[in-house]
C-alpha atoms as a PDB file:
ATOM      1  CA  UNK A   1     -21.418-139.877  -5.643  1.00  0.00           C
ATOM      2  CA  UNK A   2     -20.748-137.348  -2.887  1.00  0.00           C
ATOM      3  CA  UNK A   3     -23.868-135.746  -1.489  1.00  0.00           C
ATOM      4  CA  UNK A   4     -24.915-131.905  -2.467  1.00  0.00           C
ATOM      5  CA  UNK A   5     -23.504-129.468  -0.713  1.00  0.00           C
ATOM      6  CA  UNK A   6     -26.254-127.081   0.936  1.00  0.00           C
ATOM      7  CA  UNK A   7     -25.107-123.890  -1.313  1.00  0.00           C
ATOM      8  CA  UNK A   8     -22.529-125.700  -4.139  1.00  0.00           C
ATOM      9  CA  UNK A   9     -21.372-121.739  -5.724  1.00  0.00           C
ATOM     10  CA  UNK A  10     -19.157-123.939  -8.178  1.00  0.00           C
ATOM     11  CA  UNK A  11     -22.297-126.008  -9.167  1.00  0.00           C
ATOM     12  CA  UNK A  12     -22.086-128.421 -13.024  1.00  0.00           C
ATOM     13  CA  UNK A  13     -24.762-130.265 -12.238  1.00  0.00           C
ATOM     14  CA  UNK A  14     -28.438-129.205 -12.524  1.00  0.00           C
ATOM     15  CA  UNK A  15     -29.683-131.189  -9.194  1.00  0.00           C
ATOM     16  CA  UNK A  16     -26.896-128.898  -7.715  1.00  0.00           C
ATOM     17  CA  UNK A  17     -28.108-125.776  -9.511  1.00  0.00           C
ATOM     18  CA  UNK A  18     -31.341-126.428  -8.033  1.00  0.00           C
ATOM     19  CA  UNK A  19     -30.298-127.119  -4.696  1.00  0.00           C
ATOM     20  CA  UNK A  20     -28.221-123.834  -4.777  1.00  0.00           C
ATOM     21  CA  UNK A  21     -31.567-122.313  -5.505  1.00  0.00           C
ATOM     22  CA  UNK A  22     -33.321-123.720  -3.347  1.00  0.00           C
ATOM     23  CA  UNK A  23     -30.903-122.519  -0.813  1.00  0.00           C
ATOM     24  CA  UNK A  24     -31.388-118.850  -1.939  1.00  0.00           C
ATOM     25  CA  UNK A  25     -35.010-119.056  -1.916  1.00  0.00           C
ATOM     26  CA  UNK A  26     -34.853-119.859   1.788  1.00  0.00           C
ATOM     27  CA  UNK A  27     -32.386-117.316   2.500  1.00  0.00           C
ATOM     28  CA  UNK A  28     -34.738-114.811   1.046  1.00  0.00           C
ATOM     29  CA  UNK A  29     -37.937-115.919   2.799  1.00  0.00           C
ATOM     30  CA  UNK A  30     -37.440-112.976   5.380  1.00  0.00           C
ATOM     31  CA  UNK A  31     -37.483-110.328   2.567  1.00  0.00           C
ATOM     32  CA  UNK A  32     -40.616-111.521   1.531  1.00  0.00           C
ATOM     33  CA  UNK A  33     -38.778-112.909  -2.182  1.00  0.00           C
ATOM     34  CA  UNK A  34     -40.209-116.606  -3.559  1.00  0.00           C
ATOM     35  CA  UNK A  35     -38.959-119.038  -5.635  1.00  0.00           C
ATOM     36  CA  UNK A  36     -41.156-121.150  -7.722  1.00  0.00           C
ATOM     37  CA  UNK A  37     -38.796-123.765  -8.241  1.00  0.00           C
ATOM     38  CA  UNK A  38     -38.722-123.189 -12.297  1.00  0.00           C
ATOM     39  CA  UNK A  39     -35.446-123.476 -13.599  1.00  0.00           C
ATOM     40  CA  UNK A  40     -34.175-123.409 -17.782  1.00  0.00           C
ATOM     41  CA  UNK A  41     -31.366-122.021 -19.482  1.00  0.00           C
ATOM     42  CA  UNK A  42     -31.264-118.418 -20.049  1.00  0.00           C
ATOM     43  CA  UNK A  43     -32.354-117.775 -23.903  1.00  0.00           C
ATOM     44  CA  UNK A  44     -29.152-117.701 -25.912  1.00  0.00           C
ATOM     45  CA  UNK A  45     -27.286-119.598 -23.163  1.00  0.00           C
ATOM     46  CA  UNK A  46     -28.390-123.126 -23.559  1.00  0.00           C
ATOM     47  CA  UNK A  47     -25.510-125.517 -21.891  1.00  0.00           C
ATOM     48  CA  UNK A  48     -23.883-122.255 -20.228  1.00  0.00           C
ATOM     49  CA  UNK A  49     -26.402-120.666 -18.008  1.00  0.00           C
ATOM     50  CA  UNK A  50     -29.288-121.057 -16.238  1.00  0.00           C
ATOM     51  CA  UNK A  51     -32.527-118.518 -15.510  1.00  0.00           C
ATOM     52  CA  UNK A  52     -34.729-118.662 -12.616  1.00  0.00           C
ATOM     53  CA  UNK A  53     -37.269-116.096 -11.150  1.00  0.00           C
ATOM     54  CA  UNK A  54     -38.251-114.781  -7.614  1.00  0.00           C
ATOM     55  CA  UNK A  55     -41.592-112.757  -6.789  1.00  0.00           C
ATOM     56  CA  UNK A  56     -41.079-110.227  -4.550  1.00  0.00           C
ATOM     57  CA  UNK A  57     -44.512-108.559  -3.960  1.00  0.00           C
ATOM     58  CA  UNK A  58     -45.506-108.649  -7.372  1.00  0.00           C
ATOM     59  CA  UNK A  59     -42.976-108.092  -8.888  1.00  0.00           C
ATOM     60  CA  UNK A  60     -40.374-110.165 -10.591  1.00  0.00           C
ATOM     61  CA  UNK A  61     -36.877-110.463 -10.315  1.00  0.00           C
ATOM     62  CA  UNK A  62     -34.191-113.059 -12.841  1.00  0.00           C
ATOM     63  CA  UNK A  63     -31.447-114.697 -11.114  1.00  0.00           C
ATOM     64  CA  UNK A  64     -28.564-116.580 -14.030  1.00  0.00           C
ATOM     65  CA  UNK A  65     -26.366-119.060 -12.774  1.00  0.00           C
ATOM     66  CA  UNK A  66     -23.810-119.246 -14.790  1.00  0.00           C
ATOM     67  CA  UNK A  67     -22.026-122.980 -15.043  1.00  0.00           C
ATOM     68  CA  UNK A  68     -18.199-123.251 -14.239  1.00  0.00           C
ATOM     69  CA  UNK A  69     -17.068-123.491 -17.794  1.00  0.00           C
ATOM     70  CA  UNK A  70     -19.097-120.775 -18.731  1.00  0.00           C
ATOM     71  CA  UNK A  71     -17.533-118.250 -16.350  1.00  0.00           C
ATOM     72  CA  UNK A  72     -15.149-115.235 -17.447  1.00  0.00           C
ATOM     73  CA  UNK A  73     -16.130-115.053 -21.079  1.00  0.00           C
ATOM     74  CA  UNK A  74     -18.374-111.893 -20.934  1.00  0.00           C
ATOM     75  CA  UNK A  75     -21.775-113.046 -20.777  1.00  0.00           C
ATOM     76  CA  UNK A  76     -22.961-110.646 -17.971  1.00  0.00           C
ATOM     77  CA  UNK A  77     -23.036-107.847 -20.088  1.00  0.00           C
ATOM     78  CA  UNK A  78     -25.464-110.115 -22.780  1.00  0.00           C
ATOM     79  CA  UNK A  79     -27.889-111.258 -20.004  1.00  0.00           C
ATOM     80  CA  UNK A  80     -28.433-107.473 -18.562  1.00  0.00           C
ATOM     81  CA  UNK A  81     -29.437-106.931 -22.006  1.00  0.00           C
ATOM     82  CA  UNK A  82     -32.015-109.590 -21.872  1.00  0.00           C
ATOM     83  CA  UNK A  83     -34.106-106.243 -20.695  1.00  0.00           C
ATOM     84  CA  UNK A  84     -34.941-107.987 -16.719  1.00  0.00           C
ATOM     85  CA  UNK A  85     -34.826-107.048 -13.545  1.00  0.00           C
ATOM     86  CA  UNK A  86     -32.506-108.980 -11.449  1.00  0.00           C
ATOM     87  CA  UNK A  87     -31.570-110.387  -7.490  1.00  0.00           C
ATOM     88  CA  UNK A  88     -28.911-111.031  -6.410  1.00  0.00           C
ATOM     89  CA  UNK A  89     -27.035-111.287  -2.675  1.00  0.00           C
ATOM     90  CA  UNK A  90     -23.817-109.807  -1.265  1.00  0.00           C
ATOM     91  CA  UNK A  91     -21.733-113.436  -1.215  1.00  0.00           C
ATOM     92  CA  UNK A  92     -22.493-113.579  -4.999  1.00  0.00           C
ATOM     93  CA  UNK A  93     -20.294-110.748  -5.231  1.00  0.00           C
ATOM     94  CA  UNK A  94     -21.083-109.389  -8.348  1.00  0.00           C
ATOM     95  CA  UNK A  95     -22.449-105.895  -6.846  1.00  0.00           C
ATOM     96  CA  UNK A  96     -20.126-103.840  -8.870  1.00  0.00           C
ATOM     97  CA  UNK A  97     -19.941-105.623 -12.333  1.00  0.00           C
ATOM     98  CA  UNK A  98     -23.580-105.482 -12.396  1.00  0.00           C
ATOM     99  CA  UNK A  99     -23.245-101.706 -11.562  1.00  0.00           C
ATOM    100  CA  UNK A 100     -20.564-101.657 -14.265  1.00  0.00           C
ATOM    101  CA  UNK A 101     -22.618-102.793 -16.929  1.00  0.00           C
ATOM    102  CA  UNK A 102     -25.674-100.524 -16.139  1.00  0.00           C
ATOM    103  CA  UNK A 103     -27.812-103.693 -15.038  1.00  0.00           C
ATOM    104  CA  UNK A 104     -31.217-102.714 -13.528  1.00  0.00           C
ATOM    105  CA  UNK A 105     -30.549-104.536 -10.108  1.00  0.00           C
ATOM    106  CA  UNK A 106     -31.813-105.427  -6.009  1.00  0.00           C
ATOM    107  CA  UNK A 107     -29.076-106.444  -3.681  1.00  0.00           C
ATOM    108  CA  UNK A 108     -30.935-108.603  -1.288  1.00  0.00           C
ATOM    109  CA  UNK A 109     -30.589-110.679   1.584  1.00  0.00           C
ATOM    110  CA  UNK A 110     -28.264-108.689   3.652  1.00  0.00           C
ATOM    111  CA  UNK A 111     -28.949-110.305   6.876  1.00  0.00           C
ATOM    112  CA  UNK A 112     -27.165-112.959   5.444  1.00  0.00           C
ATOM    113  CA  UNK A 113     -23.969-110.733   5.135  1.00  0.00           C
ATOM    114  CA  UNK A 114     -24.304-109.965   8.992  1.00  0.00           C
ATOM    115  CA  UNK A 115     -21.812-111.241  11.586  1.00  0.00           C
ATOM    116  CA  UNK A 116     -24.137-113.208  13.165  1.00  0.00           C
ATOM    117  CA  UNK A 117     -25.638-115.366  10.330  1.00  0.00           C
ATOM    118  CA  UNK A 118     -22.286-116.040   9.160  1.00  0.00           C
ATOM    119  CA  UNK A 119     -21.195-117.421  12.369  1.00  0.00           C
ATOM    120  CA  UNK A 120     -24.366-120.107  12.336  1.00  0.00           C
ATOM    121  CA  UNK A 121     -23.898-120.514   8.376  1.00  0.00           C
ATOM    122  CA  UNK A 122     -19.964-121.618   9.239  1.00  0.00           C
ATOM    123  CA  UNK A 123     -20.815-123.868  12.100  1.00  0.00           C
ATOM    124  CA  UNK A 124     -23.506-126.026  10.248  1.00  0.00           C
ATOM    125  CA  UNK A 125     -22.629-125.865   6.933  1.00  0.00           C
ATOM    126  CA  UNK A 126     -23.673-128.650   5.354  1.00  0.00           C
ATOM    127  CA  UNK A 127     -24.741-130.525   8.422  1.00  0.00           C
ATOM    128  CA  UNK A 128     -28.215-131.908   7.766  1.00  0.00           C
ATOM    129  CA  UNK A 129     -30.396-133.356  10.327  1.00  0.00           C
ATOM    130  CA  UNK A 130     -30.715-136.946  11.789  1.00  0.00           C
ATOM    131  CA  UNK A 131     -34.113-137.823  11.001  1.00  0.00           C
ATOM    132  CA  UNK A 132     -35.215-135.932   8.523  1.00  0.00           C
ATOM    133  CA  UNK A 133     -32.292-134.708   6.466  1.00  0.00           C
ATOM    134  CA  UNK A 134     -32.953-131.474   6.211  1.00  0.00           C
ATOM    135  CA  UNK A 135     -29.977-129.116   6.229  1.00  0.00           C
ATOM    136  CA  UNK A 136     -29.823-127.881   9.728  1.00  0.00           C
ATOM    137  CA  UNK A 137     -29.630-123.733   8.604  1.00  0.00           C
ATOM    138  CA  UNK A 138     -33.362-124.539   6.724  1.00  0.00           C
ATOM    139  CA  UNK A 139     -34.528-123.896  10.560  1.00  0.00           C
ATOM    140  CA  UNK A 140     -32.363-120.726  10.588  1.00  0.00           C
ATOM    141  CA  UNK A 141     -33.773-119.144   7.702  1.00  0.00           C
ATOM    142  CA  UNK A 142     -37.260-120.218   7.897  1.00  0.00           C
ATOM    143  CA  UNK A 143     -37.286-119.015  11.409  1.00  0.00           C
ATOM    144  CA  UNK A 144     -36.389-115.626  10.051  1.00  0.00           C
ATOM    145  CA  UNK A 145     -39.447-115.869   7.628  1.00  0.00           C
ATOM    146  CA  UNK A 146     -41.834-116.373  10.009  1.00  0.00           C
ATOM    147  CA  UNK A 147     -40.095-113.801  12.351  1.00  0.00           C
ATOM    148  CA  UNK A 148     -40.413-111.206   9.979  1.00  0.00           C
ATOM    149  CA  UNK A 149     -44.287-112.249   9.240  1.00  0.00           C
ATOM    150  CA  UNK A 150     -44.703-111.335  13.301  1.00  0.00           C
ATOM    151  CA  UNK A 151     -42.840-108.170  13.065  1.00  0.00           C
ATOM    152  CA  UNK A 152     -39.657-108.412  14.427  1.00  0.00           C
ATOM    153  CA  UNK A 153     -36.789-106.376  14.441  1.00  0.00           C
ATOM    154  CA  UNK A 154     -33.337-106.948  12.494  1.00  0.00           C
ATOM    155  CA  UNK A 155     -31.698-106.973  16.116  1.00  0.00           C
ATOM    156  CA  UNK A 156     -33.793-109.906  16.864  1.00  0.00           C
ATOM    157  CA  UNK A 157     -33.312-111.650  13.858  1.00  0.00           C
ATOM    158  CA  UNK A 158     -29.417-111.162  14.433  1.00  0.00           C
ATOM    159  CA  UNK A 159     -29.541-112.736  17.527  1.00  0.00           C
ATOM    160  CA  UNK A 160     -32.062-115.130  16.340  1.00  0.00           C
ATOM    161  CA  UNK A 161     -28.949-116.962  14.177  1.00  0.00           C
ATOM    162  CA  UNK A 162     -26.934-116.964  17.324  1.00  0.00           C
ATOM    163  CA  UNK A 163     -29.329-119.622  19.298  1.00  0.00           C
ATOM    164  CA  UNK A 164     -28.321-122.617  18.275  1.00  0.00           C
ATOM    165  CA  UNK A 165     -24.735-121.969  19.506  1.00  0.00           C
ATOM    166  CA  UNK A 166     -25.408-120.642  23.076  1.00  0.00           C
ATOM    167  CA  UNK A 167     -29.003-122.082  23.507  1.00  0.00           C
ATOM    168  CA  UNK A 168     -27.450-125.360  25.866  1.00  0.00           C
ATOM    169  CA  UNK A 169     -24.959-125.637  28.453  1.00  0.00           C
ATOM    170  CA  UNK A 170     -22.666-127.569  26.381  1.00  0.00           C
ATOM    171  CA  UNK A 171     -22.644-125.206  23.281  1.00  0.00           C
ATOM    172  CA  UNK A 172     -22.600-122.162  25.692  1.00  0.00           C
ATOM    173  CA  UNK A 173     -19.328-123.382  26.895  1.00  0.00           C
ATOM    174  CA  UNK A 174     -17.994-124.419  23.666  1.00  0.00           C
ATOM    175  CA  UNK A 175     -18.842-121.210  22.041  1.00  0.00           C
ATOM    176  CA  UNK A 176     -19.585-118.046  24.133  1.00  0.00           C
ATOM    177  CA  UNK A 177     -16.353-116.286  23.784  1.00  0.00           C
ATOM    178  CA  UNK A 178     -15.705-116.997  20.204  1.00  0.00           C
ATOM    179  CA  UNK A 179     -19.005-115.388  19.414  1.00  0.00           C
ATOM    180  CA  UNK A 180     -18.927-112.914  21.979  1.00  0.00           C
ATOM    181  CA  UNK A 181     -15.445-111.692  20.643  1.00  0.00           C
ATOM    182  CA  UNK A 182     -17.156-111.466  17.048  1.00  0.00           C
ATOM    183  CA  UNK A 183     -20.404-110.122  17.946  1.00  0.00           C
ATOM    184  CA  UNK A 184     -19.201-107.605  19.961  1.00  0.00           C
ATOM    185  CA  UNK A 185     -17.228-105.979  17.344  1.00  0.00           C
ATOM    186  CA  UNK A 186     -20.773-104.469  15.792  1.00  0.00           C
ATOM    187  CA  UNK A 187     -21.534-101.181  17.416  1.00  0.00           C
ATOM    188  CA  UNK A 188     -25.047-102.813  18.887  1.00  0.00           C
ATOM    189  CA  UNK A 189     -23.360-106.311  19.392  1.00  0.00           C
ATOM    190  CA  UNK A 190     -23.558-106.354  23.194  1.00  0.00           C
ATOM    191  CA  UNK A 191     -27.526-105.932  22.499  1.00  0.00           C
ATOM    192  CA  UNK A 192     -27.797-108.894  20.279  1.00  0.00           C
ATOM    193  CA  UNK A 193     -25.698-110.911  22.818  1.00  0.00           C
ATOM    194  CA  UNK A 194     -28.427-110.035  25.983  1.00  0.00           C
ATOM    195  CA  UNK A 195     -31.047-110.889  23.561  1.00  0.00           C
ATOM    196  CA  UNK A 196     -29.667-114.209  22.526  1.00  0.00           C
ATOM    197  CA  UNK A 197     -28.802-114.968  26.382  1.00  0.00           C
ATOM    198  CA  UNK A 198     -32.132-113.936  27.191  1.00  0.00           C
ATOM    199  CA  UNK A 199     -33.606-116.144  24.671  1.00  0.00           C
ATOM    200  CA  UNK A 200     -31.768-118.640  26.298  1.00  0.00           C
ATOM    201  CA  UNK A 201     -32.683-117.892  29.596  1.00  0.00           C
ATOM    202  CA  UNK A 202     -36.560-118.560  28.712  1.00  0.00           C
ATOM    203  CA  UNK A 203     -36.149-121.339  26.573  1.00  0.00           C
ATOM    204  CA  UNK A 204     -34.729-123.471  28.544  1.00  0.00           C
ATOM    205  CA  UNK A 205     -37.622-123.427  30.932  1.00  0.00           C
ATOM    206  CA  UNK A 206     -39.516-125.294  28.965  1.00  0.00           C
ATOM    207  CA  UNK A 207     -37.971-127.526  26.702  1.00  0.00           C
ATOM    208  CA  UNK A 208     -40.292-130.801  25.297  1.00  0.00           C
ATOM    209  CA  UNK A 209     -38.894-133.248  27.730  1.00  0.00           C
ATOM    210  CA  UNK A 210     -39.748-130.680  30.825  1.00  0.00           C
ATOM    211  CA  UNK A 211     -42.701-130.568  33.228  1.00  0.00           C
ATOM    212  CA  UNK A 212     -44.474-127.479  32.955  1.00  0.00           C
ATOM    213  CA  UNK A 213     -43.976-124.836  35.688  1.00  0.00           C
ATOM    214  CA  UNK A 214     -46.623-124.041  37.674  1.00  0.00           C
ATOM    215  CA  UNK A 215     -48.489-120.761  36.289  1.00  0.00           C
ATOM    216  CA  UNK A 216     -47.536-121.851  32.503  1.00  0.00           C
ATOM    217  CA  UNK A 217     -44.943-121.074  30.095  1.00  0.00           C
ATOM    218  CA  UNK A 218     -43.155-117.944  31.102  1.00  0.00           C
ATOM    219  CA  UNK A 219     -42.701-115.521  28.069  1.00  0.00           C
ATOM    220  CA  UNK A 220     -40.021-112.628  27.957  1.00  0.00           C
ATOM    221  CA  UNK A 221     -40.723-108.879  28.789  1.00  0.00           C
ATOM    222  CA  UNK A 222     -39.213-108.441  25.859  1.00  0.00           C
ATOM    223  CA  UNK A 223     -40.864-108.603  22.327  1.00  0.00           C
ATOM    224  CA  UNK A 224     -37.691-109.160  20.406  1.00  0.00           C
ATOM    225  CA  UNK A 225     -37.436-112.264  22.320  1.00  0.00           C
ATOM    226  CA  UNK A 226     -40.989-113.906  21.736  1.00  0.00           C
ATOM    227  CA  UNK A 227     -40.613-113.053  18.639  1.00  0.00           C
ATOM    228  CA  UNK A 228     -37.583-115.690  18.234  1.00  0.00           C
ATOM    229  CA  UNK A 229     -39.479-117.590  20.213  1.00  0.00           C
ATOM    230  CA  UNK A 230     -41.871-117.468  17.842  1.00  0.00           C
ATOM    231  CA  UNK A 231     -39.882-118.223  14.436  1.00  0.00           C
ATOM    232  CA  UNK A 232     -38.373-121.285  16.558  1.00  0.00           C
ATOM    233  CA  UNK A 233     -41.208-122.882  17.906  1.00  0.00           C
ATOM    234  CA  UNK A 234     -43.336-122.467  14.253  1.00  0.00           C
ATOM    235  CA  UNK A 235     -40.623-123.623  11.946  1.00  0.00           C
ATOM    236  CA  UNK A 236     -40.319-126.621  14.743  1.00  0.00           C
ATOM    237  CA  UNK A 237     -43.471-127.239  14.592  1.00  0.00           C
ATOM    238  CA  UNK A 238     -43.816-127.149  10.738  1.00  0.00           C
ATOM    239  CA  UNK A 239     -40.697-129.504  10.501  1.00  0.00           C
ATOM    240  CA  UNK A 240     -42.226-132.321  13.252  1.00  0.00           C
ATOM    241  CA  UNK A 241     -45.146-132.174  11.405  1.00  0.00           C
ATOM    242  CA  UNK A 242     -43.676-132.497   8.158  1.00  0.00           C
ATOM    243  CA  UNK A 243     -41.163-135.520   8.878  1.00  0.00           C
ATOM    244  CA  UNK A 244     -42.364-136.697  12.293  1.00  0.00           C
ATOM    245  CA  UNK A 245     -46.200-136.515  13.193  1.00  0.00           C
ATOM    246  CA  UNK A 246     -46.915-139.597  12.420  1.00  0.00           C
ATOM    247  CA  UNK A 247     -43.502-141.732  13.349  1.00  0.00           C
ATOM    248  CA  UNK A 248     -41.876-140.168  16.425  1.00  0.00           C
ATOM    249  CA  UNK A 249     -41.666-142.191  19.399  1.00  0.00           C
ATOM    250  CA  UNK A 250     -42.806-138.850  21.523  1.00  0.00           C
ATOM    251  CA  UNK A 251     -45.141-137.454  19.283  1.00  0.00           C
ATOM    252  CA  UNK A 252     -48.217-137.333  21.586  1.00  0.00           C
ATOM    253  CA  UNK A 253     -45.987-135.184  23.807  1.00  0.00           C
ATOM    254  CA  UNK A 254     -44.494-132.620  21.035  1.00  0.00           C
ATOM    255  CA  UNK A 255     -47.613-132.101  18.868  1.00  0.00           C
ATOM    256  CA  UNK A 256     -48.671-131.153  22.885  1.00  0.00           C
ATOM    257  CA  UNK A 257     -45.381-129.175  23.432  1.00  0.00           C
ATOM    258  CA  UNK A 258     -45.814-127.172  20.612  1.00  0.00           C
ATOM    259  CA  UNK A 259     -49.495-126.411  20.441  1.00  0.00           C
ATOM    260  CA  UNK A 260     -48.306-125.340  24.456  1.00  0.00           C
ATOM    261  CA  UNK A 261     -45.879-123.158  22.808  1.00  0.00           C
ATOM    262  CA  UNK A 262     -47.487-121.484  20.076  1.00  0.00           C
ATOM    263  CA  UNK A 263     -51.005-120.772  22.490  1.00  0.00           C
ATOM    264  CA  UNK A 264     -48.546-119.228  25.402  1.00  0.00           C
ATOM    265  CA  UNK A 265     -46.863-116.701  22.027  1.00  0.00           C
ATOM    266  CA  UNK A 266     -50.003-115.875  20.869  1.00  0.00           C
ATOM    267  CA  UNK A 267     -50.151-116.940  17.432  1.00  0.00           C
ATOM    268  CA  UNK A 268     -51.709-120.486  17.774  1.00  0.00           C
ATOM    269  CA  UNK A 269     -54.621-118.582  15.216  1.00  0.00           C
ATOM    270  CA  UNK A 270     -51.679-117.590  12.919  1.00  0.00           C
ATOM    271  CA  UNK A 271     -49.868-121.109  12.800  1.00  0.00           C
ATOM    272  CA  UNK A 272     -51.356-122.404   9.680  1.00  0.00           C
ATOM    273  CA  UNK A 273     -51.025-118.756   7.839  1.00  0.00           C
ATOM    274  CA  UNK A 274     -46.816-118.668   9.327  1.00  0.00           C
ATOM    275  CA  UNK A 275     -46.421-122.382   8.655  1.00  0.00           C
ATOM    276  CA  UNK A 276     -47.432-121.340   4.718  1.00  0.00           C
ATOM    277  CA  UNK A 277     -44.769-118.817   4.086  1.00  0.00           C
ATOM    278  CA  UNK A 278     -42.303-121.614   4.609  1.00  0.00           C
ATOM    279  CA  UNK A 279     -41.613-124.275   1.613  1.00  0.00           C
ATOM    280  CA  UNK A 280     -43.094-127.444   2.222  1.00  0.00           C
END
């Protein structure tokens, strides 16, 4: 059997519909939307399509996925007139038959539509860590979570997807004008670009296998650029001590690196309260 794809839009299965979920609830983390993991068919639609629920602040939102077979034969209209509230994001693309049939909607999760997280989203895909498995955009979007707890802008979180492709040398090389050429096509581009650069810039001071430089960790002038520092460095954290505290080879040194990292940002008080906005 061939492994679940990270968000499987033409899921049958319901592992799959739950993993598609699962997806979404990360996606939305930044918006402050969570996902309880509950999943059942939508009243009326058993064996066709399934309902699921994220809190937003209180209040509650229904998501239906409807299975493949089930597609095309009218049933959006039906579940509007279930009477709910519902969520859904701009690569569902179902904006305008919702609006069609009157439904009572919130388009959500817009950063996801920007240039920049869909150049990170196409270059991992369904890549998935070595040692712990995790799909590698679960850093991505948990990093936006916790920036957003801190504050952060939406320019920073923009250039917060571009990291992993420009962070080291070798992925600099590899990708700088491709993403330059795309980035640059937004009318604030070339300020998500010195932000990601500049993110680059201080990260690579200090990386876990790195002496530190006399004085200490050297932050950025800039606030939009802790603040990625800070959604890296606390979803890192959460994921080494999730999958690796107790069976890394280095982990002396990184639960040392981090705690470093996290003291230097300022939120070494706010770790445990960041690391629980983020699914386990």
């Amino acid at each position: 059997m061939s492994a679940i794809a990270r968000l499987p839009h033409d899921a049958a299965s319901e592992a799959e519909v739950r993993q598609y979920y699962d997806t979404r609830g990360r996606q939305l983390l930044h918006e402050g939307y969570w996902w309880d993991g509950a999943l059942a068919w939508a009243p009326g639609f058993e064996g066709d399509v399934y309902e699921t629920a994220f809190t937003q602040h209180g209040k509650t939102f229904a998501s239906y996925f409807a299975l493949p077979h089930a597609r095309g034969k009218g049933h959006l209209r039906k579940l509007v007139a279930l009477g709910k509230a519902i969520v859904t994001l701009p690569d569902c693309n179902i904006e305008d038959a919702l609006r069609h049939v009157g439904a009572d909607y919130r388009l959500a999760g817009q950063l996801t539509d920007s240039a920049e997280y869909k150049l990170i989203q196409a270059e991992y895909a369904d890549q998935r860590a070595k040692r712990s498995r995790v799909f590698l955009m679960n850093h991505v979007d948990e990093g936006l979570a916790v920036m957003a707890a801190v504050g952060a802008s939406t320019l920073a979180m923009r250039a917060f997807c571009l990291h992993p492709l420009l962070q080291n040398d070798e992925d600099l090389t590899r990708n700088f004008e491709r993403v330059a050429a795309e980035v640059l096509k937004q009318p604030d581009g070339a300020a998500v670009m010195a932000l990601a650069m500049e993110y680059r810039s201080v990260a690579n001071e200090y990386l876990s296998h790195c002496a530190m430089r006399q004085g200490g960790i050297r932050l950025s002038p800039l606030k939009d650029v802790n603040d990625m520092l800070i959604g890296d460095k606390v979803q890192n954290r959460k994921d080494f001590e999730r999958y690796h505290a107790d069976s890394h080879d280095n982990r002396v040194r990184l639960t040392e690196y981090f705690r470093q990292w996290c003291e230097a940002l300022g939120v070494a008080d706010r770790y445990a309260e960041l690391k629980a906005l983020l699914p386990a």
